[in-house]
Protein backbone atom coordinates (compact mmCIF):
# COMPACT_ATOMS: atom_id res chain seq x y z
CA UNK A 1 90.19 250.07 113.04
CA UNK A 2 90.29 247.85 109.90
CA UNK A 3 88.35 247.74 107.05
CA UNK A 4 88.24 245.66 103.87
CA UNK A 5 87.14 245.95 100.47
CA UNK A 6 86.67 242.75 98.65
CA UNK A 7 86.73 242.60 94.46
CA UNK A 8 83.48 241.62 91.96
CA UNK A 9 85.11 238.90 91.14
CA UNK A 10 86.00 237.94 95.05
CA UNK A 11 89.33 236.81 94.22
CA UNK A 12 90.60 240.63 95.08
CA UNK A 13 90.72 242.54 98.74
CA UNK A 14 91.87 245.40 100.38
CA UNK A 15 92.01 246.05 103.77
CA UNK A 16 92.68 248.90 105.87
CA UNK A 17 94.01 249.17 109.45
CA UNK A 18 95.42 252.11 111.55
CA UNK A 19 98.27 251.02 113.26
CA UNK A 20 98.38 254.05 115.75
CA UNK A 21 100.76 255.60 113.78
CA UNK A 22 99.02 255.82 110.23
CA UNK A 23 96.91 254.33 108.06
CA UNK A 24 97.93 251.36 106.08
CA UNK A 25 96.77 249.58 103.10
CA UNK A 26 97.06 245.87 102.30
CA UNK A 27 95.88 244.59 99.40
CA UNK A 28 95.83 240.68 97.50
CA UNK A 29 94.59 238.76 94.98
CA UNK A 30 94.03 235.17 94.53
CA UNK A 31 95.72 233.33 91.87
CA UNK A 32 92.71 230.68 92.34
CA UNK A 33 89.69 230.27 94.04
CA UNK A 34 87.66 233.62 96.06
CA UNK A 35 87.68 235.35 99.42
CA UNK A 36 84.50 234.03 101.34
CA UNK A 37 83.00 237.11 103.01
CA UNK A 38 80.77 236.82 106.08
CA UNK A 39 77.18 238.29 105.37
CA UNK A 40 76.76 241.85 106.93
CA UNK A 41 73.42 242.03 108.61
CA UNK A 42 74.01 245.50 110.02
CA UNK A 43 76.10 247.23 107.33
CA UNK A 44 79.59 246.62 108.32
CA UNK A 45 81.31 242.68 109.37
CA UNK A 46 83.17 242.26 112.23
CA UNK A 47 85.62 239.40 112.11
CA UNK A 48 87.82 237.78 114.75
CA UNK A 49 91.69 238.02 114.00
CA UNK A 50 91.25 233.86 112.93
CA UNK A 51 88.87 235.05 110.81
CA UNK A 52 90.64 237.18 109.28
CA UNK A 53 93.71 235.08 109.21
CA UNK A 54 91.96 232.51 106.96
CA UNK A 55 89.98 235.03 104.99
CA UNK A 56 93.34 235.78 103.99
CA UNK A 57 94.80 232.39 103.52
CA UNK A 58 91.42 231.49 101.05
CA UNK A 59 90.00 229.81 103.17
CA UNK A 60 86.16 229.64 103.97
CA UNK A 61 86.56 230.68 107.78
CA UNK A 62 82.91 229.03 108.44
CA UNK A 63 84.01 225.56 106.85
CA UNK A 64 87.75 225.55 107.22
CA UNK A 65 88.64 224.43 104.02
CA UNK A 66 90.84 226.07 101.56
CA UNK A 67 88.53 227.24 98.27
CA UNK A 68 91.66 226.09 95.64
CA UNK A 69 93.70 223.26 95.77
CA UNK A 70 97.43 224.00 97.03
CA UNK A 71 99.85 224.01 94.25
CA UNK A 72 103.39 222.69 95.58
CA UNK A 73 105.93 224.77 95.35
């Protein structure tokens, strides 16, 4: 079970997951650019572990395409 919690601003989420064991708790901010959230027609979102993956990452999972330029490091 996973669930996330995304900021006002959408450049904050938390998500959390039971792992079997216990219940963890991720959390991350962007430094630019937001979390794109899929719209939640029956209350909760379900998303796919790609999804998620690039949810993560910044990227707009339905246009993958990262929503702030990559800074090299």
């Amino acid at each position: 079970m996973r669930r996330g919690f995304d900021g006002r601003r959408g450049d904050r989420i938390k998500l959390l997951w039971w792992d079997g064991d216990g219940l963890c708790l991720f959390c991350k901010r962007l430094e630019q650019g937001r979390f794109v959230w899929p719209q939640a027609t029956s209350g909760s979102v379900s998303l796919t572990p790609a999804q998620l993956s690039m949810l993560l990452e910044g990227i707009d999972w339905r246009r993958p395409i990262r929503t702030a330029p990559v800074l090299a490091v």
